[in-house]
Each structure stands twice: as structure tokens, then as C-alpha cells.
N, C-alpha and C. Protein backbone atom coordinates (compact mmCIF):
# COMPACT_ATOMS: atom_id res chain seq x y z
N UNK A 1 -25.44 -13.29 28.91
CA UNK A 1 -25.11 -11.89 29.09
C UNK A 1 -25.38 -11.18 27.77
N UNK A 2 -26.29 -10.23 27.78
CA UNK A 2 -26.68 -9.33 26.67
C UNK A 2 -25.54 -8.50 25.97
N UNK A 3 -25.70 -8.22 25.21
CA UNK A 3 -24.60 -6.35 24.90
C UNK A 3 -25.19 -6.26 23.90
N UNK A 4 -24.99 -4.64 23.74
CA UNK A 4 -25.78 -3.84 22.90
C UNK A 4 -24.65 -3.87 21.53
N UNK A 5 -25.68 -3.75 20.59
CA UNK A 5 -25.11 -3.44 18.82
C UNK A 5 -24.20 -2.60 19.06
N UNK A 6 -23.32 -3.01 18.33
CA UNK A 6 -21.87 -1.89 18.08
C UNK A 6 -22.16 -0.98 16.92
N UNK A 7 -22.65 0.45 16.96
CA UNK A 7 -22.84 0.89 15.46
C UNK A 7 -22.31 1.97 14.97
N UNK A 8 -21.38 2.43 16.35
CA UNK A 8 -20.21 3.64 16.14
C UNK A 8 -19.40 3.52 16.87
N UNK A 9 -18.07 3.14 15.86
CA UNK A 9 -16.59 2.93 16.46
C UNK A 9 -16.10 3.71 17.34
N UNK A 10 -16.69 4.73 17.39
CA UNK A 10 -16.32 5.96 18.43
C UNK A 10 -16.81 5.99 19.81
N UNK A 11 -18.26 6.11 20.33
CA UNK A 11 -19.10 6.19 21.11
C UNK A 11 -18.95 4.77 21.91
N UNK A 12 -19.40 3.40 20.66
CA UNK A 12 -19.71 1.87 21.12
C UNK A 12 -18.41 1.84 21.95
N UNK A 13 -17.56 1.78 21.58
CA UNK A 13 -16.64 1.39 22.07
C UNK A 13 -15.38 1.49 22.90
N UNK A 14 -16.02 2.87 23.40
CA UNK A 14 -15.09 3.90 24.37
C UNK A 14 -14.68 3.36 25.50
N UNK A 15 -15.77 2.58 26.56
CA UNK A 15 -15.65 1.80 27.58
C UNK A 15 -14.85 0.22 27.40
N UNK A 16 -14.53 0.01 26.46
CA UNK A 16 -13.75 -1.40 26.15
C UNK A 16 -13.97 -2.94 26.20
N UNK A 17 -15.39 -2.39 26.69
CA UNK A 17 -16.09 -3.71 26.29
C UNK A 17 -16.44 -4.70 25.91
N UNK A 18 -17.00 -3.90 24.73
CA UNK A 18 -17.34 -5.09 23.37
C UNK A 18 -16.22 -5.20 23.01
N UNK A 19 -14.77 -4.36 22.90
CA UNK A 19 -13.62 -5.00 22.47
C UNK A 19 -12.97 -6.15 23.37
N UNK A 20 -13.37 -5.81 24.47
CA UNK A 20 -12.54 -6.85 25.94
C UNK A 20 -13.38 -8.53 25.74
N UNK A 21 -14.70 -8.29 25.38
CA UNK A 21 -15.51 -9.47 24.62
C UNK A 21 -14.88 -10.10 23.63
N UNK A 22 -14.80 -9.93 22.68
CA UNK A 22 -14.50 -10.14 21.47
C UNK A 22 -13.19 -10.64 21.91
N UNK A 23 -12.53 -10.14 22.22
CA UNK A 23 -10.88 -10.46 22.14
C UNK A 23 -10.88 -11.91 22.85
N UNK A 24 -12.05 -12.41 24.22
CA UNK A 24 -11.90 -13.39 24.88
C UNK A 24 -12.15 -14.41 24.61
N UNK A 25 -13.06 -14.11 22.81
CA UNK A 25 -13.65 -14.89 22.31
C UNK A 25 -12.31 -15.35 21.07
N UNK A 26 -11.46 -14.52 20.54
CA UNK A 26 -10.84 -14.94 19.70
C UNK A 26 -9.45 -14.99 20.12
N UNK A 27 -9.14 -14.67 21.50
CA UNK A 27 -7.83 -14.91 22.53
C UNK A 27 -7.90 -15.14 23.65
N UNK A 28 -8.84 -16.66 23.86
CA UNK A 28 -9.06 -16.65 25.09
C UNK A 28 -7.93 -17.28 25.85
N UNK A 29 -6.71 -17.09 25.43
CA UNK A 29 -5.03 -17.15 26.07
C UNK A 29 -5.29 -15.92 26.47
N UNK A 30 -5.24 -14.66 25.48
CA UNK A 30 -4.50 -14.00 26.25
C UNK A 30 -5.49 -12.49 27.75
N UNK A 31 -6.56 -12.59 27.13
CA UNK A 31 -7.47 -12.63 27.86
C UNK A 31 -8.77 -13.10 28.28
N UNK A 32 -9.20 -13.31 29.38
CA UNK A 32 -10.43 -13.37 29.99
C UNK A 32 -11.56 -12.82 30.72
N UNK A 33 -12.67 -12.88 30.86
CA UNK A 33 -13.36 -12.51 31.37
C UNK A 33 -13.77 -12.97 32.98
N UNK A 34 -14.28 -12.33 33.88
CA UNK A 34 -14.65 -10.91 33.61
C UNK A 34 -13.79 -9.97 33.37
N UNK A 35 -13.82 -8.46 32.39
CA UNK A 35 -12.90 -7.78 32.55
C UNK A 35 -12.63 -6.73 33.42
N UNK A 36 -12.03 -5.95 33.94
CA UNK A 36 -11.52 -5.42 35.20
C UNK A 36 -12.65 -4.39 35.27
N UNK A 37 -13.21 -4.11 36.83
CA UNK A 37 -14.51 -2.86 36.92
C UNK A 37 -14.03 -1.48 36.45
N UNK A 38 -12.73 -1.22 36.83
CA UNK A 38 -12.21 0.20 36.93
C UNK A 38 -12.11 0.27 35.47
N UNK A 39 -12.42 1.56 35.00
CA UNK A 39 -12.33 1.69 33.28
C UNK A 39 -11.00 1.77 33.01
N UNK A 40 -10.09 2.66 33.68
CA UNK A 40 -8.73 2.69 33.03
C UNK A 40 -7.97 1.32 33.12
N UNK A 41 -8.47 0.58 34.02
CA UNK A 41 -8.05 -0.71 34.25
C UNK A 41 -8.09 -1.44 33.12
N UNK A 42 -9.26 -1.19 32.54
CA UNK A 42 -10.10 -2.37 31.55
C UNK A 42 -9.42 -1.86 30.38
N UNK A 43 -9.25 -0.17 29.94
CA UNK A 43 -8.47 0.43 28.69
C UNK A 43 -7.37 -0.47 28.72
N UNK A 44 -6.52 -0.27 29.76
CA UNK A 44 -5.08 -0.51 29.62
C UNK A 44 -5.29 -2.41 29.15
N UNK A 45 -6.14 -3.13 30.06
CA UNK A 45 -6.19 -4.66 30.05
C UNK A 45 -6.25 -5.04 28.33
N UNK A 46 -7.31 -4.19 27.59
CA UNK A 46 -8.20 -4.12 26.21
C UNK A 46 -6.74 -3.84 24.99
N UNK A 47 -6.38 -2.51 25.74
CA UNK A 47 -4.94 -2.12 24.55
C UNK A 47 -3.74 -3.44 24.69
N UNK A 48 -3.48 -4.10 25.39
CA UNK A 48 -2.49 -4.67 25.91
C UNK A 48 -2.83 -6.08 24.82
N UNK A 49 -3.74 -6.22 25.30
CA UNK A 49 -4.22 -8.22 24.90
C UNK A 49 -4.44 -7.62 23.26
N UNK A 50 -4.61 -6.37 22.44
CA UNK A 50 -5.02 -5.74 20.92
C UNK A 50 -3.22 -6.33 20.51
N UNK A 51 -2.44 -5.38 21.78
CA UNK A 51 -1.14 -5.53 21.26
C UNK A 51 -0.44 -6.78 21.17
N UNK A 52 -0.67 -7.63 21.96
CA UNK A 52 -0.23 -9.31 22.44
C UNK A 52 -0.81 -10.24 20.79
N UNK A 53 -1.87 -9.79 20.45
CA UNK A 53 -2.48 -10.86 19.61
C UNK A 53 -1.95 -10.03 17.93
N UNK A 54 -1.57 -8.72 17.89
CA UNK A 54 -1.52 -8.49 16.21
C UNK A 54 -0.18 -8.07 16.56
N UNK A 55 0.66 -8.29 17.35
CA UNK A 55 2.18 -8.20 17.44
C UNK A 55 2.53 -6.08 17.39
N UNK A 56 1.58 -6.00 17.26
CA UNK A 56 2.04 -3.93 17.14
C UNK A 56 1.33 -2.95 18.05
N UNK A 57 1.90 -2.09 18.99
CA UNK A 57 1.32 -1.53 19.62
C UNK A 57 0.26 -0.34 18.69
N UNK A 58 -1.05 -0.77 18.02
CA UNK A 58 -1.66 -0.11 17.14
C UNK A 58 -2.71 0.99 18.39
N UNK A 59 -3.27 0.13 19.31
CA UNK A 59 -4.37 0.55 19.90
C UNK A 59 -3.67 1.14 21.46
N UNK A 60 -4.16 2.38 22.12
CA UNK A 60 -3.46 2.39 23.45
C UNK A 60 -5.16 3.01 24.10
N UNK A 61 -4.42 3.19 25.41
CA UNK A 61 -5.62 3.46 26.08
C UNK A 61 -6.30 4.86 25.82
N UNK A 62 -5.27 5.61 25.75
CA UNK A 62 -6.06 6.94 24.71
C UNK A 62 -7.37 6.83 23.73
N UNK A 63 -6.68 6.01 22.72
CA UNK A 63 -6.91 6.07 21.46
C UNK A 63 -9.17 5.28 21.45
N UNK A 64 -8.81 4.34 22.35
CA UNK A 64 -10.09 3.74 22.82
C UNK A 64 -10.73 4.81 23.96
N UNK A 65 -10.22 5.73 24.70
CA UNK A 65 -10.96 6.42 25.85
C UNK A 65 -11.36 7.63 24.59
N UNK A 66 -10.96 7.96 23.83
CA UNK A 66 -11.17 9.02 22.84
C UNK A 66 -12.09 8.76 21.44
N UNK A 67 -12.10 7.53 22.13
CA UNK A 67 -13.10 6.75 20.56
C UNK A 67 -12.46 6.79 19.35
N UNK A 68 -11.40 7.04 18.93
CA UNK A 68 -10.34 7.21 17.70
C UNK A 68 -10.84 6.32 16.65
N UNK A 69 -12.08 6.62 16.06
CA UNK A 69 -12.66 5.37 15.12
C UNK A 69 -11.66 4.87 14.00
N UNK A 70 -10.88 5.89 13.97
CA UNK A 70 -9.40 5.41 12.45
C UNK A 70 -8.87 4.19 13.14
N UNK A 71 -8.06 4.22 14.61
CA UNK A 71 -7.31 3.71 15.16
C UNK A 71 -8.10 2.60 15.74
N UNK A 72 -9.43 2.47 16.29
CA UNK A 72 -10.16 1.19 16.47
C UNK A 72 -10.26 0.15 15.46
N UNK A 73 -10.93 0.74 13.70
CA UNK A 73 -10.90 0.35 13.07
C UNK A 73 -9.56 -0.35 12.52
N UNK A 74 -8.39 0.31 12.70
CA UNK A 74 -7.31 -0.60 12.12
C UNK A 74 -6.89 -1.73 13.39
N UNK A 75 -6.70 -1.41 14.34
CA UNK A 75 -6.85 -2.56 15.45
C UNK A 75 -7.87 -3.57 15.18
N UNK A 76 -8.81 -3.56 14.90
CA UNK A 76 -9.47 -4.42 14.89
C UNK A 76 -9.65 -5.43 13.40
N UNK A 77 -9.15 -4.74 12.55
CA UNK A 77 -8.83 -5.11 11.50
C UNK A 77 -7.58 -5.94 11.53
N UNK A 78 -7.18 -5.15 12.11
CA UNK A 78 -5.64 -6.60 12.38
C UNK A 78 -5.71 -7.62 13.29
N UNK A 79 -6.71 -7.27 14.31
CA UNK A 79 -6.97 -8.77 14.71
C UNK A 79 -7.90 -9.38 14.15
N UNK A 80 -8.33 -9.78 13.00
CA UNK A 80 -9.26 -10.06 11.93
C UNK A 80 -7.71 -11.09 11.81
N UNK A 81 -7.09 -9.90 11.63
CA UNK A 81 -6.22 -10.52 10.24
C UNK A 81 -5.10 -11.81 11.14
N UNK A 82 -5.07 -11.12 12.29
CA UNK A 82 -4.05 -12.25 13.25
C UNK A 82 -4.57 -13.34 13.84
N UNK A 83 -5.81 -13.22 13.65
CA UNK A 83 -6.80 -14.47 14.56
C UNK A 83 -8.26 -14.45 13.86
N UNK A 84 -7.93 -15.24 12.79
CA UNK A 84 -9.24 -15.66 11.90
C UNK A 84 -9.93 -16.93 12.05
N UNK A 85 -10.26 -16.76 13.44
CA UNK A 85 -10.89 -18.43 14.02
C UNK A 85 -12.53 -18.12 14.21
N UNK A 86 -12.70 -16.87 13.57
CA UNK A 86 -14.41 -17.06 13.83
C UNK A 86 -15.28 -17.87 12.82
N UNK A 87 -16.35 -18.42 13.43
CA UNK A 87 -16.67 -19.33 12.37
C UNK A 87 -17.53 -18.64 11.44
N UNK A 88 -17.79 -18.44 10.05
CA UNK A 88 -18.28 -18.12 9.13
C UNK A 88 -19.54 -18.99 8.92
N UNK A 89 -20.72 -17.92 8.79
CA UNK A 89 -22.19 -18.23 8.25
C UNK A 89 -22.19 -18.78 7.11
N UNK A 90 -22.87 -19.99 7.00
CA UNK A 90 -23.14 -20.70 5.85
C UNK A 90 -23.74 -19.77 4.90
N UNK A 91 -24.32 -18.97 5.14
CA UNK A 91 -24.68 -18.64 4.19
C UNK A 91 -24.35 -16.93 3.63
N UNK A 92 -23.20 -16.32 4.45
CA UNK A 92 -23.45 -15.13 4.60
C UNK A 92 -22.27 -14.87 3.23
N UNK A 93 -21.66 -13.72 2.61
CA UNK A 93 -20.98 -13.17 1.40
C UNK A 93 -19.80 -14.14 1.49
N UNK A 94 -18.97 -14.00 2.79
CA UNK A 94 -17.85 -14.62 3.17
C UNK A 94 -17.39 -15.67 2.38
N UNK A 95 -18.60 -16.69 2.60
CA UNK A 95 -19.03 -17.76 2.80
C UNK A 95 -18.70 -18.31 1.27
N UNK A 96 -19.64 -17.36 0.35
CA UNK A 96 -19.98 -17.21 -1.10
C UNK A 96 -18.24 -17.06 -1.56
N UNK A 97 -17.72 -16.10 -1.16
CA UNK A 97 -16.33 -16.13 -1.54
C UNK A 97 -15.35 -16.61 -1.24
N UNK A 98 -15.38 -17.17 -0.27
CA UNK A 98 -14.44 -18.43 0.02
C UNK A 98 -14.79 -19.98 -0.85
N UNK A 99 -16.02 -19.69 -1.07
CA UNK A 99 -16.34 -21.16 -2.02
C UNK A 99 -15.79 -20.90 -3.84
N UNK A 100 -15.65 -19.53 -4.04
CA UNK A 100 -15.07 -19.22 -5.57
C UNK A 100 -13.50 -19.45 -5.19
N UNK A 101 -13.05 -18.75 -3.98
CA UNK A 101 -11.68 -19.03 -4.41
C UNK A 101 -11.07 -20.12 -4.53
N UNK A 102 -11.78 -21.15 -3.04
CA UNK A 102 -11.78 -22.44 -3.50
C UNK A 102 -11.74 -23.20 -4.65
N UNK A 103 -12.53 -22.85 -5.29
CA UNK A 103 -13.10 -23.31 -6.86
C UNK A 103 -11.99 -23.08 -7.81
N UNK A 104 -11.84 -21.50 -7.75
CA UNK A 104 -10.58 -21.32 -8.68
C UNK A 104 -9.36 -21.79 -8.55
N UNK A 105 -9.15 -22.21 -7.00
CA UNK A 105 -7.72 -22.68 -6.39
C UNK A 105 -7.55 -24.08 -7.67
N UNK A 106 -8.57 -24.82 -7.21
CA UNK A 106 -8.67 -26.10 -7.40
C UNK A 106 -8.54 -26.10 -9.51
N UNK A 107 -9.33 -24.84 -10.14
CA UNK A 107 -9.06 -25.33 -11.41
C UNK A 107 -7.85 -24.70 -11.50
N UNK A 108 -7.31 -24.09 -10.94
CA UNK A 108 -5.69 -23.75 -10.96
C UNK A 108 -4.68 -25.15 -11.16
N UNK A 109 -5.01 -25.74 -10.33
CA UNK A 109 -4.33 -26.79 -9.80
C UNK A 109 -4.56 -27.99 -10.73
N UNK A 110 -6.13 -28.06 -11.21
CA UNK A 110 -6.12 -28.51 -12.46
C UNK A 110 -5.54 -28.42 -13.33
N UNK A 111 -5.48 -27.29 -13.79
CA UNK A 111 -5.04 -26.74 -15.10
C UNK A 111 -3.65 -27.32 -15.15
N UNK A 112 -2.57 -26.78 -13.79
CA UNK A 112 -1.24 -27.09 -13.63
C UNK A 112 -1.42 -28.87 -14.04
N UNK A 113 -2.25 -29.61 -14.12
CA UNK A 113 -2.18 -31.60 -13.99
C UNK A 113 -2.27 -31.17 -15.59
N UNK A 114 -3.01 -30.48 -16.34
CA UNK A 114 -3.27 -30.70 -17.62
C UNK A 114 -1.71 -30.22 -17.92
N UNK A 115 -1.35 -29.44 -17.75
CA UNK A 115 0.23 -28.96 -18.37
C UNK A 115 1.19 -29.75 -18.29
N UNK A 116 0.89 -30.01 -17.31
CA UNK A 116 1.80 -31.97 -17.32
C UNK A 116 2.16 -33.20 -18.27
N UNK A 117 0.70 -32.65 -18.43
CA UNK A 117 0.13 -34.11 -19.57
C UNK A 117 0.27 -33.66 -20.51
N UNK A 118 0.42 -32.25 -20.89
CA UNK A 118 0.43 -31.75 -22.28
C UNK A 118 -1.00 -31.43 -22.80
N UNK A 119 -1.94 -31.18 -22.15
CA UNK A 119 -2.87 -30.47 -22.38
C UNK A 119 -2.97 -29.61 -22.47
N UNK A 120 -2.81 -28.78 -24.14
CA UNK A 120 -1.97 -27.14 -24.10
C UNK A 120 -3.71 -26.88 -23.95
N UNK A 121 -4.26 -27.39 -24.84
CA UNK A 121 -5.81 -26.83 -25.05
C UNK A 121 -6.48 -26.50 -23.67
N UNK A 122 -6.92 -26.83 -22.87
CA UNK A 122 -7.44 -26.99 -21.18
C UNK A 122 -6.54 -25.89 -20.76
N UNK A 123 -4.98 -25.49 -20.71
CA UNK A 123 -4.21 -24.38 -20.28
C UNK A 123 -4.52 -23.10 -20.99
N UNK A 124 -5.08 -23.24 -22.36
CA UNK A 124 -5.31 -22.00 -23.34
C UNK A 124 -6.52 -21.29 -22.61
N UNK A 125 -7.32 -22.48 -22.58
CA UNK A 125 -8.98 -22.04 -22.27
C UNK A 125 -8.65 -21.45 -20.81
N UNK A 126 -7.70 -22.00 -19.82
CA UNK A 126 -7.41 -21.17 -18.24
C UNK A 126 -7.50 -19.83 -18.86
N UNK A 127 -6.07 -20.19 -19.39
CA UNK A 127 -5.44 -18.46 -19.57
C UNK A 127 -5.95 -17.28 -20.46
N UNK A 128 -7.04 -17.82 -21.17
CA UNK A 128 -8.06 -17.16 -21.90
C UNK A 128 -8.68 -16.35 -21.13
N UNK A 129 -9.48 -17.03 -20.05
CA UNK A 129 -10.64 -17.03 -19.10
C UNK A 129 -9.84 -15.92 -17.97
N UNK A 130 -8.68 -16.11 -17.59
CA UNK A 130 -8.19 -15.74 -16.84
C UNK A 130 -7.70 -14.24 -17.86
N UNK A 131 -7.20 -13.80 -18.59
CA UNK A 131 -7.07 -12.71 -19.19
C UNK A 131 -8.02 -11.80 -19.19
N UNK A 132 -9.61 -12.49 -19.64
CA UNK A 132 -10.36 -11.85 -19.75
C UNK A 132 -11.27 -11.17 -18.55
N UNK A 133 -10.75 -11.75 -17.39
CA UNK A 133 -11.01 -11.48 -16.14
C UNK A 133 -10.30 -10.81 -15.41
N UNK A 134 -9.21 -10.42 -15.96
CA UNK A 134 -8.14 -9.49 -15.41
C UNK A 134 -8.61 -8.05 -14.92
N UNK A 135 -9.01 -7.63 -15.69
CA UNK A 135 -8.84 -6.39 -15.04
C UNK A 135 -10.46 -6.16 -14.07
């Protein structure tokens, strides 16, 4: 099944669609496909399963029949934030920054084994590095 590029929060996504998609893909508890023919059907189905998965009634059927790009955008942002099971491109920014924080987690965690041992020197050079990166 095809669907077209999403490239305005307003317009793309008035009919509830690509949101009723998406959601089945990252809540396929709380909904499924197909989604309902009747549009107000599908608004109300789309706002409901937004509200079920980020715990806050952010999105209603208005707000999607009106294209409310503020109010799509933060809905959808919070289900980002409540259901982060999409899988990430090897190679895409994400990707790139999840492998630094990683990195830094880990000389964090280092650093904490050297403080142990009394490795003030290895903790200086952290907190050096880390100062100078502050702001």
C-alpha cells in the first residue's frame, strides 16, 4: 500500500491517515488497520489511540480536521517520545549521535573505575575536557 510524502502538517494530515498508519506501526495494541471509512470516525479513532499511547489528551478531532500544525506537531512529538521503537538508519544523524553518547556514557563510567583506583590524573583530563565543552 502506497501513501504519499507528508510535507505539511496542516493539509498532509487532515484526513488521519498517515497518522492512523504510523500509530499501527508504533501501537499496534492500541490500534489497527484498516482504519474506519467515515472521516469523523477515523478523527475520533486517530485522536483517541494519540491519547492512549502519550497518556494526555494533546490531539482531538478538531485539532487534526483543522490541520492545527502546532498541535499535530506536539502530538506527534510525544509519541516519539512515548514509543521510541522505530528502528534507526545505520547510517542516518540519529544514528551518529547515539554512537557519541554512547561513547561518552562509557568514558564516564570509565573515568568513575579510574576514581576508584585513584586515578586523579585520567579524572583531571575528564573534567578538563568536559569543562571545556561546556558551554
Amino acid at each position: 500500500m502506497g501513501f504519499r510524502q507528508v510535507e505539511d502538517f496542516s493539509s498532509d494530515l487532515q484526513d488521519g491517515m498517515a497518522i492512523g498508519h504510523l500509530l499501527s506501526v508504533v501501537a499496534p495494541e492500541i490500534i489497527q488497520l484498516p482504519l474506519a471509512t467515515d472521516l469523523e470516525a477515523r478523527l475520533e479513532q486517530v485522536a483517541v489511540a494519540v491519547g492512549r499511547c502519550t497518556e494526555l489528551e494533546v490531539l482531538s478531532v478538531d485539532a487534526i480536521a483543522e490541520g492545527q500544525a502546532d498541535m499535530l506537531a506536539a502530538a506527534l512529538a510525544l509519541l516519539f517520545l512515548a514509543r521510541p521503537n522505530l528502528a534507526i538508519l545505520p547510517d542516518s544523524l540519529l544514528t551518529m549521535h547515539l554512537e557519541m553518547l554512547k561513547s561518552f556514557c562509557q568514558e564516564c563510567l570509565d573515568t568513575l573505575a579510574a576514581l576508584k583506583t585513584g586515578d586523579t590524573a585520567q579524572v583531571m583530563t575528564f573534567s578538563m575536557r568536559l569543562d571545556a565543552n561546556w558551554d
